[in-house]
Protein backbone atom coordinates (compact mmCIF):
# COMPACT_ATOMS: atom_id res chain seq x y z
CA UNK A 1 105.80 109.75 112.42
CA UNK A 2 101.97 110.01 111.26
CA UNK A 3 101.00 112.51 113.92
CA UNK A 4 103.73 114.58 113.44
CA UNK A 5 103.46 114.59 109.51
CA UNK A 6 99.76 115.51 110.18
CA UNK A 7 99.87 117.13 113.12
CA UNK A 8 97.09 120.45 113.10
CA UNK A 9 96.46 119.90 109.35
CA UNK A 10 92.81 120.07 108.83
CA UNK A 11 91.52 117.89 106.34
CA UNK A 12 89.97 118.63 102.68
CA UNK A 13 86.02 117.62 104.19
CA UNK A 14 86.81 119.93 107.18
CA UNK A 15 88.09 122.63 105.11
CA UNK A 16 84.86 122.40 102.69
CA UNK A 17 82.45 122.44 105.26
CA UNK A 18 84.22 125.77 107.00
CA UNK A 19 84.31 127.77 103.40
CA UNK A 20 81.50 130.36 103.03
CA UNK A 21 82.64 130.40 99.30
CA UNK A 22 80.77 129.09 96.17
CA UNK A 23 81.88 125.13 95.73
CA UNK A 24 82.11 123.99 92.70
CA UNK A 25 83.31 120.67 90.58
CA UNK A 26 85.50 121.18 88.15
CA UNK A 27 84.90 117.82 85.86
CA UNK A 28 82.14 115.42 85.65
CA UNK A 29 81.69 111.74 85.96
CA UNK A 30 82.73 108.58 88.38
CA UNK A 31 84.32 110.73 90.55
CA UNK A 32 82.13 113.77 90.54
CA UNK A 33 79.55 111.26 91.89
CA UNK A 34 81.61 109.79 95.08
CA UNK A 35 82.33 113.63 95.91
CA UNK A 36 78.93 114.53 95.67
CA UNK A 37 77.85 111.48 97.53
CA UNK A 38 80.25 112.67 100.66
CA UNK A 39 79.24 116.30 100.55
CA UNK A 40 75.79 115.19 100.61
CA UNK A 41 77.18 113.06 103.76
CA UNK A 42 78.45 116.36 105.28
CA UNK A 43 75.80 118.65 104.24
CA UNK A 44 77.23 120.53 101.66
CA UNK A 45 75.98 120.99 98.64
CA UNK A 46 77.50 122.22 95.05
CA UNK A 47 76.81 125.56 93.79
CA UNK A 48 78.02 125.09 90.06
CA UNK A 49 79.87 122.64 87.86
CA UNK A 50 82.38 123.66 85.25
CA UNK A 51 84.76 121.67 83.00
CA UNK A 52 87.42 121.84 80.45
CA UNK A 53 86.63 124.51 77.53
CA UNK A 54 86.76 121.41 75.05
CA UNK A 55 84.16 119.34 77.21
CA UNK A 56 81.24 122.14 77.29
CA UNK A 57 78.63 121.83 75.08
CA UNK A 58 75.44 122.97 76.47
CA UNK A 59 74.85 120.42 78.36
CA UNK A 60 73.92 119.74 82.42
CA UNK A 61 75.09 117.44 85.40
CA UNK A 62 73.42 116.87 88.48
CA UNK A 63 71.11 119.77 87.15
CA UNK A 64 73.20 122.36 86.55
CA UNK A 65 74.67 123.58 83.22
CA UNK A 66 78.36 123.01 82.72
CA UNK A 67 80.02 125.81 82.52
CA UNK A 68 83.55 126.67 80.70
CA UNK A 69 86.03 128.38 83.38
CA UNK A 70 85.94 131.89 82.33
CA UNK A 71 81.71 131.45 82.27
CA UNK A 72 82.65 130.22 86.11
CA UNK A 73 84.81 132.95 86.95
CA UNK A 74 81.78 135.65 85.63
CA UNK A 75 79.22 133.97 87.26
CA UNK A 76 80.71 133.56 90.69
CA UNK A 77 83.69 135.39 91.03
CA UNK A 78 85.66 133.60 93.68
CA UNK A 79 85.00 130.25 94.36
CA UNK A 80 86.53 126.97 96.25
CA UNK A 81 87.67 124.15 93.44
CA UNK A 82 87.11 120.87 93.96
CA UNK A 83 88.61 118.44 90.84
CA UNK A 84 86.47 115.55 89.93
CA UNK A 85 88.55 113.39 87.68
CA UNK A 86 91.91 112.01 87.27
CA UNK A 87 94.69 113.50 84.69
CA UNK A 88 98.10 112.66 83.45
CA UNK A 89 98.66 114.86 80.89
CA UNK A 90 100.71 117.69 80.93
CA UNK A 91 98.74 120.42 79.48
CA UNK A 92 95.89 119.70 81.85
CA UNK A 93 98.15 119.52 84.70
CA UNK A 94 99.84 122.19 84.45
CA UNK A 95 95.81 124.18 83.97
CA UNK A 96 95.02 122.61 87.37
CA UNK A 97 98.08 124.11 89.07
CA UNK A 98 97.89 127.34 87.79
CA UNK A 99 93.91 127.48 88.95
CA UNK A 100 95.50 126.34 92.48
CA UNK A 101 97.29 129.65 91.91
CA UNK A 102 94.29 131.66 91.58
CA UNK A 103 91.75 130.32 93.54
CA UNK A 104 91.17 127.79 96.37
CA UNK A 105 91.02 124.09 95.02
CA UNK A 106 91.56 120.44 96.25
CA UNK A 107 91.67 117.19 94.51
CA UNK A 108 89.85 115.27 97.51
CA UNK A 109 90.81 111.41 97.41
CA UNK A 110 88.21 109.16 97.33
CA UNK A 111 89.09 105.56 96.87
CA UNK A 112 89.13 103.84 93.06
CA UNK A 113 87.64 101.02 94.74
CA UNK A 114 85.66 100.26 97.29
CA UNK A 115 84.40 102.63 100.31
CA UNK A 116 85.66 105.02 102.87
CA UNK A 117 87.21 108.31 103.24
CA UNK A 118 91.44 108.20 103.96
CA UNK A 119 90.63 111.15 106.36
CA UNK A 120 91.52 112.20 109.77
CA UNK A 121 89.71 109.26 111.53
CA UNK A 122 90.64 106.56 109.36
CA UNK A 123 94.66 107.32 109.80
CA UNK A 124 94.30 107.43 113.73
CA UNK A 125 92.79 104.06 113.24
CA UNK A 126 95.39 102.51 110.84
CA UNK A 127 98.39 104.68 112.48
CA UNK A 128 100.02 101.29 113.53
CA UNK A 129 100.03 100.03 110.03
CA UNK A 130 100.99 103.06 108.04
CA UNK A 131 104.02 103.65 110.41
CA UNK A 132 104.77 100.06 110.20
CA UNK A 133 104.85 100.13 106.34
CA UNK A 134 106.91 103.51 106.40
CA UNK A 135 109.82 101.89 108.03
CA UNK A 136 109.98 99.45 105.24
CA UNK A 137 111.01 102.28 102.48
CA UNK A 138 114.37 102.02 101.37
CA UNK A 139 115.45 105.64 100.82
CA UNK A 140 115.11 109.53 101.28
CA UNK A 141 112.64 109.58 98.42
CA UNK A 142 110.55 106.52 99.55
CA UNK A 143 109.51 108.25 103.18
CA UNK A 144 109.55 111.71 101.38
CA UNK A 145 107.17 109.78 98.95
CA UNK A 146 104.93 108.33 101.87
CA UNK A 147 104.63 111.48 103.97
CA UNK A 148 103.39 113.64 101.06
CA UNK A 149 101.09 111.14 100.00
CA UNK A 150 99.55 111.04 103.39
CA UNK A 151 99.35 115.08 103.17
CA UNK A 152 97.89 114.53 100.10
CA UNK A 153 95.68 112.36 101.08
CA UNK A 154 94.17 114.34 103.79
CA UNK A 155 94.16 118.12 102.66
CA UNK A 156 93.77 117.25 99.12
CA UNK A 157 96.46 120.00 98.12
CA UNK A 158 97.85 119.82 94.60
CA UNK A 159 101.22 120.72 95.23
CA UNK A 160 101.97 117.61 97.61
CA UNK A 161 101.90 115.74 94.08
CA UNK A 162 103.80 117.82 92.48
CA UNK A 163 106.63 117.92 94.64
CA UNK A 164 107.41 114.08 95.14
CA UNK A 165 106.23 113.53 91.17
CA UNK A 166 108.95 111.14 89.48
CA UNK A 167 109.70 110.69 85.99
CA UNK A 168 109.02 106.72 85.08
CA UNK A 169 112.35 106.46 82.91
CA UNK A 170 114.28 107.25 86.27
CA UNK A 171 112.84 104.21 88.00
CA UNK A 172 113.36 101.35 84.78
CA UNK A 173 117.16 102.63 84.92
CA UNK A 174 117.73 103.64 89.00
CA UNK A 175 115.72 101.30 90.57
CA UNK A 176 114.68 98.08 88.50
CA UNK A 177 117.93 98.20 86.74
CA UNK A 178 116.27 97.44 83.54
CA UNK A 179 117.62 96.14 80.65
CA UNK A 180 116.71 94.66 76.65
CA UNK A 181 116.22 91.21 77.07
CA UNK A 182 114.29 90.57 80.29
CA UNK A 183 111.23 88.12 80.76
CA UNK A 184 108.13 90.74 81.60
CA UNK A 185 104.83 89.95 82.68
CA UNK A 186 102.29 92.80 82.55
CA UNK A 187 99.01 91.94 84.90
CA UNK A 188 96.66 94.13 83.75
CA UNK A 189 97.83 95.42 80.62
CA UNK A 190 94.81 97.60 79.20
CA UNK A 191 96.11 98.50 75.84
CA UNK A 192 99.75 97.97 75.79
CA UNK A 193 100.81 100.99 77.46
CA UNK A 194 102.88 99.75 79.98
CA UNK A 195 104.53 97.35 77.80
CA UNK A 196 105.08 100.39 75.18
CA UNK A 197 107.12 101.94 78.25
CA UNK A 198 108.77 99.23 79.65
CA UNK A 199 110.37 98.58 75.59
CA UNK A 200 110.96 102.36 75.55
CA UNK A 201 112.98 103.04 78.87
CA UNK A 202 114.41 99.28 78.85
CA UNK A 203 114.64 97.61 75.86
CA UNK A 204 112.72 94.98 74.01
CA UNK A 205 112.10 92.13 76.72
CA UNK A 206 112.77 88.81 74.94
CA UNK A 207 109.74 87.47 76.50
CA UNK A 208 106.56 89.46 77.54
CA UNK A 209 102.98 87.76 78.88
CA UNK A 210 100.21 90.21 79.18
CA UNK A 211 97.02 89.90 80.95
CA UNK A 212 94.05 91.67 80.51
CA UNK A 213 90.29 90.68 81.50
CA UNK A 214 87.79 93.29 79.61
CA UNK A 215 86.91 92.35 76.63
CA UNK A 216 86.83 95.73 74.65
CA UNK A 217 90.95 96.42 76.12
CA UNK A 218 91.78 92.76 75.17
CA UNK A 219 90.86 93.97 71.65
CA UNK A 220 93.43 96.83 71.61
CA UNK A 221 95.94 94.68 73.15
CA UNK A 222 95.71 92.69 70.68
CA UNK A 223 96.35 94.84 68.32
CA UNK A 224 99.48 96.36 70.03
CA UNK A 225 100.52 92.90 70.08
CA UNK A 226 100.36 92.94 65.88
CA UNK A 227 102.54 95.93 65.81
CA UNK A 228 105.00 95.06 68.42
CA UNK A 229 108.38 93.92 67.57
CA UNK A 230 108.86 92.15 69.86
CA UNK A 231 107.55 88.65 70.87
CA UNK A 232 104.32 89.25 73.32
CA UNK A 233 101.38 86.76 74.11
CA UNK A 234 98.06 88.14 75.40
CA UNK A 235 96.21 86.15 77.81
CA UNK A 236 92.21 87.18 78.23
CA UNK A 237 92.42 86.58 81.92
CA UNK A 238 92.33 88.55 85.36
CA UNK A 239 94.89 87.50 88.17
CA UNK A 240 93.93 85.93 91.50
CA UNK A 241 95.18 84.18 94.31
CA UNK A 242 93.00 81.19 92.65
CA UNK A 243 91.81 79.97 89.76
CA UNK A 244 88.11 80.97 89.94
CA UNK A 245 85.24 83.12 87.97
CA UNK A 246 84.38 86.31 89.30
CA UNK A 247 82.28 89.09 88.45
CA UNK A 248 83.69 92.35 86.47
CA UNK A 249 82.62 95.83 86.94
CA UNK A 250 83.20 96.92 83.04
CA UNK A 251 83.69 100.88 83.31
CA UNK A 252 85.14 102.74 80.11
CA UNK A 253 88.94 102.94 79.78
CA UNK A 254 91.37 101.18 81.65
CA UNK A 255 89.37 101.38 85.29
CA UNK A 256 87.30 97.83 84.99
CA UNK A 257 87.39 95.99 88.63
CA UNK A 258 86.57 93.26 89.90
CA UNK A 259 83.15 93.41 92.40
CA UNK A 260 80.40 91.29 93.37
CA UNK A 261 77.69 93.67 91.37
CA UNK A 262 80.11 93.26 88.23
CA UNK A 263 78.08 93.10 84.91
CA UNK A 264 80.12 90.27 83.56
CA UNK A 265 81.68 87.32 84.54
CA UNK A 266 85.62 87.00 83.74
CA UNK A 267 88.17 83.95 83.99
CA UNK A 268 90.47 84.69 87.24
CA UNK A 269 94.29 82.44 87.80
CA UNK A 270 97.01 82.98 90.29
CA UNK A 271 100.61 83.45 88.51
CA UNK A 272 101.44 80.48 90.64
CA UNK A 273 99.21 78.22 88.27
CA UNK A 274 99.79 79.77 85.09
CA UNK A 275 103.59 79.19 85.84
CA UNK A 276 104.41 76.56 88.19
CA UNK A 277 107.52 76.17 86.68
CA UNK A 278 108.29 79.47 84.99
CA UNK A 279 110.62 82.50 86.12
CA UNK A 280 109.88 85.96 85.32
CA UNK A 281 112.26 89.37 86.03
CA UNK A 282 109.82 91.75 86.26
CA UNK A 283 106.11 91.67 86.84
CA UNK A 284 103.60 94.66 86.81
CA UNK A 285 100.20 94.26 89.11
CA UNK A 286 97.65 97.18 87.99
CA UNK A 287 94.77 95.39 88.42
CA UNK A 288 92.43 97.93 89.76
CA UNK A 289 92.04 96.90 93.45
CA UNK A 290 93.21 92.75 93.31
CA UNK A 291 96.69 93.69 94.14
CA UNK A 292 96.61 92.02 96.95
CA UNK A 293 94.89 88.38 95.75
CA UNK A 294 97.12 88.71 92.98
CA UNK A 295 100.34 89.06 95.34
CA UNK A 296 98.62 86.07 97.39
CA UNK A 297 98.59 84.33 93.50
CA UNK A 298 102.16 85.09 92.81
CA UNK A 299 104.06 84.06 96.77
CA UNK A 300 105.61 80.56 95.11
CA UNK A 301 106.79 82.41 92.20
CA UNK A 302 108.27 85.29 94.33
CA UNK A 303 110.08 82.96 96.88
CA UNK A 304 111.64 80.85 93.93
CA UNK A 305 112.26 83.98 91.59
CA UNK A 306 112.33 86.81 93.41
CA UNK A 307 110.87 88.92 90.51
CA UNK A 308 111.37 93.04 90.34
CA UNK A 309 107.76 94.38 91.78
CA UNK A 310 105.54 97.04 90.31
CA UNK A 311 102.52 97.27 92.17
CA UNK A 312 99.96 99.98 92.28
CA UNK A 313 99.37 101.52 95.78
CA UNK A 314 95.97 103.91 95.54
CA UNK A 315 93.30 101.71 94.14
CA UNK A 316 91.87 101.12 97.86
CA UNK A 317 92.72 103.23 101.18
CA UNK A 318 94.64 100.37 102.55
CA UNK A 319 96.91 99.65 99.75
CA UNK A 320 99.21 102.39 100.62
CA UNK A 321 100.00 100.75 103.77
CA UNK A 322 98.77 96.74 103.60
CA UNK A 323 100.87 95.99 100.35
CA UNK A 324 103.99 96.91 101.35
CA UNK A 325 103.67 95.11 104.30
CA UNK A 326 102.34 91.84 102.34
CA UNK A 327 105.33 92.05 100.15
CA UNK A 328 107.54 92.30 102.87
CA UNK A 329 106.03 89.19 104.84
CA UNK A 330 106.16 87.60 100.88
CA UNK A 331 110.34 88.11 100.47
CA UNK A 332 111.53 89.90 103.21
CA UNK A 333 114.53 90.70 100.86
CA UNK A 334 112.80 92.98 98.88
CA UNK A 335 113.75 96.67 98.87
CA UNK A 336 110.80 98.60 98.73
CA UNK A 337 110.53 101.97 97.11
CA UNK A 338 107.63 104.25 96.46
CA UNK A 339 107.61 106.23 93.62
CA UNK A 340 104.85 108.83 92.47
CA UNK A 341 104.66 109.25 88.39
CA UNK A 342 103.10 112.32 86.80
CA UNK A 343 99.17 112.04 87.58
CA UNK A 344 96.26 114.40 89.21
CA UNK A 345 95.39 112.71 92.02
CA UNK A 346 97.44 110.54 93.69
CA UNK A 347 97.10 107.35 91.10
CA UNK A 348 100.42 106.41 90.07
CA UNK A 349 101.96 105.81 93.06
CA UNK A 350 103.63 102.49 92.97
CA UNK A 351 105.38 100.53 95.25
CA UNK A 352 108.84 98.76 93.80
CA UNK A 353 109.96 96.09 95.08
CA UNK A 354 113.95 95.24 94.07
CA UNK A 355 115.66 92.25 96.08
CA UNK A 356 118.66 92.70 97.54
CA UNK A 357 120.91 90.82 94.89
CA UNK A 358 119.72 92.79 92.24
CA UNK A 359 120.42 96.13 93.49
């Protein structure tokens, strides 16, 4: 399946280092940085940076000034694209496809966490795995799902997202078969977002748990949890397959992780120890690259509840691949489904996991 997907597709690094075009960023930040660190890898170098009109003002990164698009356009005429950050909303979206239209751009995917490339080399070295973890998708949309994100992946073309993009009210009613009055825990639940969507699409739960380990999200938790209406309690704690301390990487917004050079140290505890006893019917994991320990945390729970699954798959390169499998070897009768929501690049692809007697 993998080589055929892929087969003669050159990937986003190889295409970069073959343009005799101007390459510029378009955004600045975290991700500007890793894409700067692997063009230094490959010996390219940047010729410009621009950003959003409402982002310049007169300032510079990495020693050049940041430019607004049209300032871009004047400067350099055509150019190759490369997008720096991540996006969800519409407006900008829909900016970043029609400057796909014009000129030559790619959204190259470099891991939220931890190292590597998801390029040419590293799927011929993981091709066992990722056609392993393809077999396991349920449906049409699933595989068309996993292929696309694998083209993604590798040429760094916007349109792959686009295509296989799912709205998230579709999955609460089609897949989890959601419904007012379910038992919800949300690991990882920044500022209430998630649990603001789940009420929206379906229904108030009648009980909803909500972990979050930074500090400053806590806070707006918190204060979600004052305006809610209904009943939510908000744990200051990051999920594990143990109970443990760990270091935290605090980065602004929702993108904190867990790493050994973290800045602060956070509380850690496995679902399985919070509630030895406890059922819940659905439980989120976006917990920025501990998907995994926190599957590991939550196995008990799963083979005596057999919970509805949302787990992010694109914090690391192996999550697209290694959780599915783990859930799998966790309940292996789950349903798994991937789904990709509305986001620039390929964050918000999750992985569903529905047993059998729910469906």
């Amino acid at each position: 399946m993998v080589r055929e997907i892929l087969c003669g597709q050159l990937s986003v690094w190889q295409r970069i280092c073959r343009t005799k075009k101007p390459v510029l960023l378009y955004g600045m930040g975290d991700g500007a940085e890793k894409i700067i660190r692997v063009l230094d890898s490959i010996g390219v170098k940047i010729s410009g940076v621009f950003a959003s009109d409402e982002y310049v003002r007169g300032h510079s990164f990495h020693g050049f000034e940041v430019l607004r698009y049209d300032q871009a356009i004047e400067r350099f005429g055509d150019f190759l694209i490369l997008v720096a950050f991540a996006v969800h909303d519409e407006p900008t979206m829909e900016r970043i496809y029609r400057m796909a239209q014009e000129r030559e751009l790619y959204l190259p995917d470099v891991p939220v966490i931890g190292d590597g490339l998801f390029d040419d080399r590293y799927i011929q070295e993981h091709e066992i795995e990722l056609e392993a973890a393809y077999r396991l998708m349920e449906d049409e949309m699933s595989r068309q799902v996993f292929e696309d994100t694998l083209r993604f992946k590798l040429s760094g073309e916007a349109e792959y997202l686009r295509r296989m993009t799912t709205p998230k009210e579709i999955v609460y009613g089609q897949l989890l078969h959601a419904r007012a009055g379910m038992r919800y825990l949300d690991l990882g639940a920044y500022d209430g977002d998630t649990l603001r969507e789940f009420a929206q699409y379906a229904g108030k739960p009648v009980q909803a748990e909500a972990w979050e380990p930074d500090s400053k999200n806590f806070k707006k938790l918190c204060r979600f949890v004052e305006s809610a209406d209904f009943p939510v309690t908000p744990r200051s704690l990051g999920s594990w397959s143990t109970q443990d301390t760990l270091r935290f990487f605090r980065k602004a917004g929702r993108n904190s992780a867990l790493g050994e050079a973290g800045n602060v140290e956070i509380a850690v505890d496995s679902v399985d120890h919070q509630y030895p006893e406890s059922c819940f019917d659905v439980i989120k994991m976006d917990v920025e690259g501990a998907e995994r320990e926190t599957l590991l945390g939550c196995r008990q729970m799963i083979a005596r509840c057999q919970p509805a699954l949302i787990v992010s798959c694109y914090h690391r390169n192996e999550d697209l691949f290694d959780l599915p499998l783990l859930v799998k070897k966790l309940y292996p009768g789950y349903r798994l489904f991937l789904r990709h929501h509305p986001y620039l690049p390929a964050w918000e692809t999750n992985l569903y996991a529905v047993a059998k007697s729910c469906l």
